[in-house]
Protein backbone atom coordinates (compact mmCIF):
# COMPACT_ATOMS: atom_id res chain seq x y z
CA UNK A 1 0.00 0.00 0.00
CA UNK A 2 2.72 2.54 0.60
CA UNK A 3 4.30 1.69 -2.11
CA UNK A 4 1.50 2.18 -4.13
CA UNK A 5 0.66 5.89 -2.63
CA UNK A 6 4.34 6.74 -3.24
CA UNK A 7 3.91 5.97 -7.05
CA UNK A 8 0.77 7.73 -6.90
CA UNK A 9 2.41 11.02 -5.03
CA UNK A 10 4.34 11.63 -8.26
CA UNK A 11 1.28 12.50 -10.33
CA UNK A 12 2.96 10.85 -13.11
CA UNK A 13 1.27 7.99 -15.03
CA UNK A 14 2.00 6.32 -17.80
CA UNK A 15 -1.71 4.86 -19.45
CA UNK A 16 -1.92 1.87 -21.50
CA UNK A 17 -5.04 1.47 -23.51
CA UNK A 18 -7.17 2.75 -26.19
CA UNK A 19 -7.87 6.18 -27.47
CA UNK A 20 -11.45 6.56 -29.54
CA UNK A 21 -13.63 8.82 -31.36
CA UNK A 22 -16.91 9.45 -29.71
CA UNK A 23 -20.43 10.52 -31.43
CA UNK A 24 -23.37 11.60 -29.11
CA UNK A 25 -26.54 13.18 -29.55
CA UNK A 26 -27.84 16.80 -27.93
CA UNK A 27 -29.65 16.13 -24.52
CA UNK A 28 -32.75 13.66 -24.92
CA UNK A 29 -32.65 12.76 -28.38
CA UNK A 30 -32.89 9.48 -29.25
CA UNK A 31 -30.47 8.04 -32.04
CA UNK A 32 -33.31 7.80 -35.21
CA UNK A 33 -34.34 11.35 -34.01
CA UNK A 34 -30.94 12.89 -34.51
CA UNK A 35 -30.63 15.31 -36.75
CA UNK A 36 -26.71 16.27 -35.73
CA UNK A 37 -23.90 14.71 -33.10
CA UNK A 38 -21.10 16.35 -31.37
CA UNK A 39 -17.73 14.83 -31.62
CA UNK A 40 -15.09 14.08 -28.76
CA UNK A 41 -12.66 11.70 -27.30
CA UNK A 42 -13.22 8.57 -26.14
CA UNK A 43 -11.72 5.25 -25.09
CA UNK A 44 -11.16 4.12 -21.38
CA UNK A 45 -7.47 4.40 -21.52
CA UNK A 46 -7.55 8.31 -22.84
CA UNK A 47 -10.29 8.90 -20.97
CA UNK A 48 -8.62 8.41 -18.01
CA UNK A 49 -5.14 10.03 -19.21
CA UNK A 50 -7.20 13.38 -20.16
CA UNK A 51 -9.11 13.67 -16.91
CA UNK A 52 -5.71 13.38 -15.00
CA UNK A 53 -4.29 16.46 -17.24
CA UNK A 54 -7.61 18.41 -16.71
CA UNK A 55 -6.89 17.43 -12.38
CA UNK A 56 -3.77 19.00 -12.55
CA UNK A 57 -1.46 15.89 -13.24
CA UNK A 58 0.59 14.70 -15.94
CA UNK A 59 0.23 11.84 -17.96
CA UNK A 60 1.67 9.67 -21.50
CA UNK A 61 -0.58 7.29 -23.47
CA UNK A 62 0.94 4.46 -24.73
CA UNK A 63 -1.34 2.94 -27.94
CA UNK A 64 -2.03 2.44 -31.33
CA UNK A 65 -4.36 4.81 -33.24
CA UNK A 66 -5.05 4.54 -37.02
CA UNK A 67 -2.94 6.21 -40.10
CA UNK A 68 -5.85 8.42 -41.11
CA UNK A 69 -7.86 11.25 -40.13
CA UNK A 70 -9.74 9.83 -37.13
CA UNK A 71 -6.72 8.49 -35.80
CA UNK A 72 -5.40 12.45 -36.32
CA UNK A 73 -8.39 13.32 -34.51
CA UNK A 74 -7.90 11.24 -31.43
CA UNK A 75 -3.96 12.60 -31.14
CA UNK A 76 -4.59 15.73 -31.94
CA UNK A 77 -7.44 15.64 -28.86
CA UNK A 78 -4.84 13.73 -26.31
CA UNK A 79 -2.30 17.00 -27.27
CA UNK A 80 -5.08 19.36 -26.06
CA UNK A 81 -5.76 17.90 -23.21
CA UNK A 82 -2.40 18.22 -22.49
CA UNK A 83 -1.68 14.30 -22.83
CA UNK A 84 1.80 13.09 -23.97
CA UNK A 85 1.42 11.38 -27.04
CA UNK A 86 5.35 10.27 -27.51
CA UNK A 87 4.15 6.58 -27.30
CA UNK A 88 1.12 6.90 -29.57
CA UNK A 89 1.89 5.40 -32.86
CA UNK A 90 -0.31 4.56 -36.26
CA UNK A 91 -0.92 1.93 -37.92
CA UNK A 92 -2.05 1.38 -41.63
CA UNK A 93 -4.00 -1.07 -43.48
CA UNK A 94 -7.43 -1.70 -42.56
CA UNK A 95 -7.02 -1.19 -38.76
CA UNK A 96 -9.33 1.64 -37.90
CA UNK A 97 -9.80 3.56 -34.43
CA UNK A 98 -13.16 2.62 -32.27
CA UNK A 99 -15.44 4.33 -32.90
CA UNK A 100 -18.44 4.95 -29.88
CA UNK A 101 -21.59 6.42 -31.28
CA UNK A 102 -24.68 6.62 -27.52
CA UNK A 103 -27.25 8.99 -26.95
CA UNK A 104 -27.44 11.48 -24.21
CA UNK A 105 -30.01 10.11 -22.44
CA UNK A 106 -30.98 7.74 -19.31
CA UNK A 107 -33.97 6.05 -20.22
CA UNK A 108 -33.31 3.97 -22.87
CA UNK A 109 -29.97 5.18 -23.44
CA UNK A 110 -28.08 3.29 -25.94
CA UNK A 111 -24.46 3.10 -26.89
CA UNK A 112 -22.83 1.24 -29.96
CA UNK A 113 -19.29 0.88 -29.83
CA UNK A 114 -17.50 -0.37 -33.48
CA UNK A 115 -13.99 -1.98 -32.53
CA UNK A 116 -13.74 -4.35 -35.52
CA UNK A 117 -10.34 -4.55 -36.88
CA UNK A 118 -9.26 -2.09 -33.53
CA UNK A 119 -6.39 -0.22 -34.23
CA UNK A 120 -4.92 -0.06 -30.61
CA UNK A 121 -5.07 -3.79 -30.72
CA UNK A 122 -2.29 -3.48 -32.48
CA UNK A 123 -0.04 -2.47 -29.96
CA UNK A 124 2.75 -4.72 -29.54
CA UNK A 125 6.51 -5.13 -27.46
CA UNK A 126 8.30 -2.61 -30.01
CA UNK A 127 5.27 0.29 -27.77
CA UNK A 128 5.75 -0.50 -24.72
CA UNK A 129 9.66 -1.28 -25.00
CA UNK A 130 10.05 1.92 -25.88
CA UNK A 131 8.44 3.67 -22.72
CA UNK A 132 10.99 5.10 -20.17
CA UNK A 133 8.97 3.85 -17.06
CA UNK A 134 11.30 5.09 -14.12
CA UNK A 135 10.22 8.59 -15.37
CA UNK A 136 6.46 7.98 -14.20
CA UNK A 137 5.06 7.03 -10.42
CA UNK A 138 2.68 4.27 -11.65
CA UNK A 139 1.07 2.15 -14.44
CA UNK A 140 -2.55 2.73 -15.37
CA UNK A 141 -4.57 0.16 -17.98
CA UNK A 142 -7.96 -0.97 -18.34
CA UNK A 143 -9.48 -4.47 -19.34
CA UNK A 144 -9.99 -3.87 -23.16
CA UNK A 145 -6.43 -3.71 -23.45
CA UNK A 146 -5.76 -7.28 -23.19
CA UNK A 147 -9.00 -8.60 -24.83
CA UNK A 148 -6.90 -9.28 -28.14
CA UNK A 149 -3.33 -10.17 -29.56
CA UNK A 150 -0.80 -8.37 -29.73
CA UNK A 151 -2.15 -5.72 -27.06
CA UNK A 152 -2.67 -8.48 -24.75
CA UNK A 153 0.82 -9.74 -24.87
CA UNK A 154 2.14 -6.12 -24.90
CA UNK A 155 0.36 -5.20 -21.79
CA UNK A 156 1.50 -8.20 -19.67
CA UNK A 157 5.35 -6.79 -20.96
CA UNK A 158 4.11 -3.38 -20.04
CA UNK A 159 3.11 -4.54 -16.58
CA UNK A 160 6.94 -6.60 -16.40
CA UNK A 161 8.67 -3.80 -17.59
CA UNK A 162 7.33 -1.15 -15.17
CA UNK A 163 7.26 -3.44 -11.94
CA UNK A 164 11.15 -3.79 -12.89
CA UNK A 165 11.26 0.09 -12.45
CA UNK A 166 9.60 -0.08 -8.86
CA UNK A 167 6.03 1.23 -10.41
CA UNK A 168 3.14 0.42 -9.27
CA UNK A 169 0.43 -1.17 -11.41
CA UNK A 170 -3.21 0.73 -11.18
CA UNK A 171 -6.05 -2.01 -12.81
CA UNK A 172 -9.69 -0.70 -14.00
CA UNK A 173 -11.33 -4.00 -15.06
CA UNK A 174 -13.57 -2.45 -17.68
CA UNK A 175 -14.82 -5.85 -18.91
CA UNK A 176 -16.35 -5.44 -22.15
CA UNK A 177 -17.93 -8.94 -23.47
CA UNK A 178 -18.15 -7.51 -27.04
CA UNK A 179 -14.09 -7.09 -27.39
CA UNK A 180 -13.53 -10.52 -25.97
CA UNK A 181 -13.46 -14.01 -28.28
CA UNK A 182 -14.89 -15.67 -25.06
CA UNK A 183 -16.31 -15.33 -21.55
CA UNK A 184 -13.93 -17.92 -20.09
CA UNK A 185 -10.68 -16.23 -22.13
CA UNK A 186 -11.71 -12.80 -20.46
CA UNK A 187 -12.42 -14.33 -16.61
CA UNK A 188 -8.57 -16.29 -17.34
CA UNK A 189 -6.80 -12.95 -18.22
CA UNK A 190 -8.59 -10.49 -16.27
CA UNK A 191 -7.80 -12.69 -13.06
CA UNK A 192 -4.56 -13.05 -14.21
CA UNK A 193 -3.83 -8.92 -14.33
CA UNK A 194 -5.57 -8.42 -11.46
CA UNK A 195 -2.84 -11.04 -9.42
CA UNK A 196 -0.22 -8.65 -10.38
CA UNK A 197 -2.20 -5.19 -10.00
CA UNK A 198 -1.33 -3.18 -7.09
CA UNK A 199 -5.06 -1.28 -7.08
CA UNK A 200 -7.48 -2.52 -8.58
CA UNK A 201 -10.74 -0.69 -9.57
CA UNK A 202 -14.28 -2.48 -10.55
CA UNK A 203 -17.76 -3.19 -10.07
CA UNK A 204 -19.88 -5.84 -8.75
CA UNK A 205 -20.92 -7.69 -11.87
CA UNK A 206 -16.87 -7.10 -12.87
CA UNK A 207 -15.37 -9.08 -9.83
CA UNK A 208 -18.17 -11.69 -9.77
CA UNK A 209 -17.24 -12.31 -13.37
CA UNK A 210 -13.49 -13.03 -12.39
CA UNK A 211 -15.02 -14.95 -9.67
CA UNK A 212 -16.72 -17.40 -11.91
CA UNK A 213 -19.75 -16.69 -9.85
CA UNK A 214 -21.66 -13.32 -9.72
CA UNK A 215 -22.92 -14.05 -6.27
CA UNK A 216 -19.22 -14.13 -5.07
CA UNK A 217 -18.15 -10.62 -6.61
CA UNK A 218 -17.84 -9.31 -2.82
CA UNK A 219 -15.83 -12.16 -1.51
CA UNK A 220 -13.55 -12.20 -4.72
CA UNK A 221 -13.08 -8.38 -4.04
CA UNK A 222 -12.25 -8.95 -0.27
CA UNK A 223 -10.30 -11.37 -0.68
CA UNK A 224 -7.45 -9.14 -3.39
CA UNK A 225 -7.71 -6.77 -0.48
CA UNK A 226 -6.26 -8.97 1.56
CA UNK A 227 -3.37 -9.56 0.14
CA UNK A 228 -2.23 -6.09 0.47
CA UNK A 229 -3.81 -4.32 -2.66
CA UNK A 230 -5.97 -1.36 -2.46
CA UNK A 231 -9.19 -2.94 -4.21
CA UNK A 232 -12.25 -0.76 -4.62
CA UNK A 233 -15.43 -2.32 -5.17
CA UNK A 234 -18.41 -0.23 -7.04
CA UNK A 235 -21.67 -0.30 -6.69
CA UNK A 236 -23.24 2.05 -8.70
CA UNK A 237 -25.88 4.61 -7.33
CA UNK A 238 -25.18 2.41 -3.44
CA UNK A 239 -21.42 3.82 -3.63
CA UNK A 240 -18.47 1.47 -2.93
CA UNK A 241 -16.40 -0.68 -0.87
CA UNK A 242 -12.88 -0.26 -0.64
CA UNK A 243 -10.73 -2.82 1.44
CA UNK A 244 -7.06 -1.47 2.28
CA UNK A 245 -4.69 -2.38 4.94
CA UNK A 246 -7.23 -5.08 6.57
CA UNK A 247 -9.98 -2.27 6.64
CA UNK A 248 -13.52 -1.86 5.00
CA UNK A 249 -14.26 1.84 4.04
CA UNK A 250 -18.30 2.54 2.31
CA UNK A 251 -18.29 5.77 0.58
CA UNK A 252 -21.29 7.07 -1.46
CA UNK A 253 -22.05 9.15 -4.61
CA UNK A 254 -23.17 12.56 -5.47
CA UNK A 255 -26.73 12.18 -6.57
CA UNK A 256 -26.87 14.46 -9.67
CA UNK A 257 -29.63 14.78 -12.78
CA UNK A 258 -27.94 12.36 -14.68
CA UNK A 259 -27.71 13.43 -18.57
CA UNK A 260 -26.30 9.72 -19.85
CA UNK A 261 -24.73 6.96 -17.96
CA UNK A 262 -21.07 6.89 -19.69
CA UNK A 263 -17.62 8.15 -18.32
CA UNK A 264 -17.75 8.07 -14.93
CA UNK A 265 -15.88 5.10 -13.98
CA UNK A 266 -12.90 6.80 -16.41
CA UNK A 267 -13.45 10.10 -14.09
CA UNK A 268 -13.77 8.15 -10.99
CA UNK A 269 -9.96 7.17 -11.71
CA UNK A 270 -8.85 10.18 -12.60
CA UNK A 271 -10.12 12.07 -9.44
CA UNK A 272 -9.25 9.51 -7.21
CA UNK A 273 -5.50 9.30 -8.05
CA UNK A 274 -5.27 12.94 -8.55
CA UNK A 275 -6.43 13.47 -5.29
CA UNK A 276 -4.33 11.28 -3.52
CA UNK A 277 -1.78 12.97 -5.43
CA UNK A 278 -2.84 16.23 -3.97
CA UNK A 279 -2.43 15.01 -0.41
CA UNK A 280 -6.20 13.86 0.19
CA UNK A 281 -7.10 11.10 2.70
CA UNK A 282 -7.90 7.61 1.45
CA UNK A 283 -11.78 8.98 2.23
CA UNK A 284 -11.56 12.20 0.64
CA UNK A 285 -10.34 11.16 -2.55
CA UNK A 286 -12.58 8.83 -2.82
CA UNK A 287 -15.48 11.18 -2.15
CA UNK A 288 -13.63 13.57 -4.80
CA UNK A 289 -13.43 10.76 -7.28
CA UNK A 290 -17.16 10.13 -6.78
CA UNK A 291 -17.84 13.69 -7.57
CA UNK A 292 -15.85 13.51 -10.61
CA UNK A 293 -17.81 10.51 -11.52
CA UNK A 294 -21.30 12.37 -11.03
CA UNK A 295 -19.75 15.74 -12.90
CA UNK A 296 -19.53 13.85 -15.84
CA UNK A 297 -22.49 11.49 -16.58
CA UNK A 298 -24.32 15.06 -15.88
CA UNK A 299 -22.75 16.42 -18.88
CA UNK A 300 -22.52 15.59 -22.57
CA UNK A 301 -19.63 13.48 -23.76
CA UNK A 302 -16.74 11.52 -22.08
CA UNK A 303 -13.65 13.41 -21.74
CA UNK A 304 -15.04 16.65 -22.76
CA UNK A 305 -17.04 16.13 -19.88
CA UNK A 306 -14.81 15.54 -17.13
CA UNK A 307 -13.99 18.12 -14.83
CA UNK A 308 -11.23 20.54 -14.43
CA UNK A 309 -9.53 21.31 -10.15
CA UNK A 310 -12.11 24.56 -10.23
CA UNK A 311 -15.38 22.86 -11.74
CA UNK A 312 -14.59 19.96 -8.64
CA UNK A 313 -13.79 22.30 -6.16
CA UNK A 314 -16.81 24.12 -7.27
CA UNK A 315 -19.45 21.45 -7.24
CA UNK A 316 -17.92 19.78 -4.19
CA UNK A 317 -18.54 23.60 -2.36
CA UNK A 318 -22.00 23.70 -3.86
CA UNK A 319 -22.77 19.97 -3.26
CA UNK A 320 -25.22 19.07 -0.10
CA UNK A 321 -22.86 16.04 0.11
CA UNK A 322 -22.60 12.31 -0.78
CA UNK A 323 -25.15 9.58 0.22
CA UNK A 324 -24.37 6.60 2.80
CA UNK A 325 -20.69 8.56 3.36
């Protein structure tokens, strides 16, 4: 655990994953309704990198994107978020970027992601050889990243490479069935990068699914605690669990008018390490990351809508405060 909060402390990370272009319609319109979308980054991966640069830290993405103009689009987003994109290489052919097109919208919300052929797939040893790790405090990846070859095999090098330079490894399970050639290949891997994760970050269906058993997501999640990790279970709109050094801590959300359900696990991470970063309790950065979380699902888009240090400070000052906290 310390050594996990001294990686953190830096405010450094180095983010493996996927970068994506994003389509979403105006408030409340439904996808045969639309008449226009707005366009913005997605993917888990740069997500997460983005909201740490709009917290205050400093991040590097380390992925493929494709050699044409979407895959321009997705760099040329990472760069204004302030992301370094040193590690973020194309790829030709008929590899393409994903592509996420949802509504903005609760009830009956809907959101079609395209990730055939994926370009970031196609990250392999040459990426993440190339990464100076002992220049970051810690490792950040989500699932997708090793639901395919070569990004699978790259990660697991990734996750070699910066444990040999004393960084700790920060795991968002982000299970995605779609990206995955089966169930039982995705509970096999997932398990196996959570064994050698240092944090790891999920929610109930996503631990009872490395369980084998979704009845035993809780005990599977208590049971990574134990062995020294900072694990932190979610539960949705009932908050989360997080076990650390033998303890159980609940924390709650921000109840908010929700304008679409997407992003906020990728804003939960950034405000969480961020805030730890900043010198916040184990509680309060929690709470903060929740916050984050509930900024952005109120809010069209993914990283577009993930807050800056005043827009958090701001709603956390204007806030009546979390639930069951």
């Amino acid at each position: 655990m310390d050594h996990l909060l001294q990686g953190i402390a830096r405010n450094h990370f180095v983010v493996v994953g996927r970068a994506g272009i994003d389509f979403f319609t105006d408030p409340g319109v439904a996808a045969e309704d639309a008449e226009s979308v707005t366009v913005g980054l997605g993917g888990s991966s740069a997500n997460i990198a983005a909201g740490i640069c709009k917290l205050g830290g400093r991040s590097a993405l380390v992925t493929r994107v494709s050699d044409d103009s979407v895959g321009s689009y997705c760099v040329g987003q990472l760069k204004r978020y302030g992301v370094d994109t040193t590690h973020v290489r194309s790829v030709g052919g008929e590899y393409r970027n994903s592509l996420a097109f949802y509504e903005s919208r609760v009830e009956g919300h809907r959101n079609v992601i395209y990730r055939n052929g994926a370009a970031d797939f196609q990250m392999d040893d040459t990426d993440v050889d190339a990464v100076d790790y002992a220049a970051f405090g810690a490792l950040i990846t989500a699932g997708t990243v090793f639901a395919a070859e070569p990004s699978r095999g790259a990660a697991f090098r990734a996750f070699e490479l910066a444990k040999a330079a004393g960084l700790p490894i920060i795991f968002d399970v982000d299970y995605r069935p779609y990206s995955w050639p089966s169930a039982k290949v995705a509970e096999e891997v997932l398990s196996r990068a959570a064994a050698l994760s240092d944090m790891i970050v999920g929610n109930d269906e996503e631990f009872g699914f490395m369980a084998g058993d979704h009845g035993k997501g809780l005990d599977k999640a208590r049971s990574l605690g134990a062995d020294g990790r900072l694990v932190i279970y979610k539960m949705g709109e009932k908050g989360a669990l997080t076990f650390a050094n033998g303890q159980e801590l609940r924390t709650g959300i921000y109840p908010v008018e929700a304008l679409k359900p997407t992003g906020a696990g990728d804003s939960f991470m950034a405000g969480f390490v961020t805030s730890l970063a900043d010198g916040h309790d184990l509680h309060g950065a929690l709470l903060r990351g929740s916050a984050c979380a509930s900024i952005t699902v109120s809010r069209p888009g993914c990283a577009p809508a993930m807050a800056d240090r005043d827009e958090l400070d701001q709603f956390l000052a204007s806030h009546p405060g979390p639930t069951n906290s």
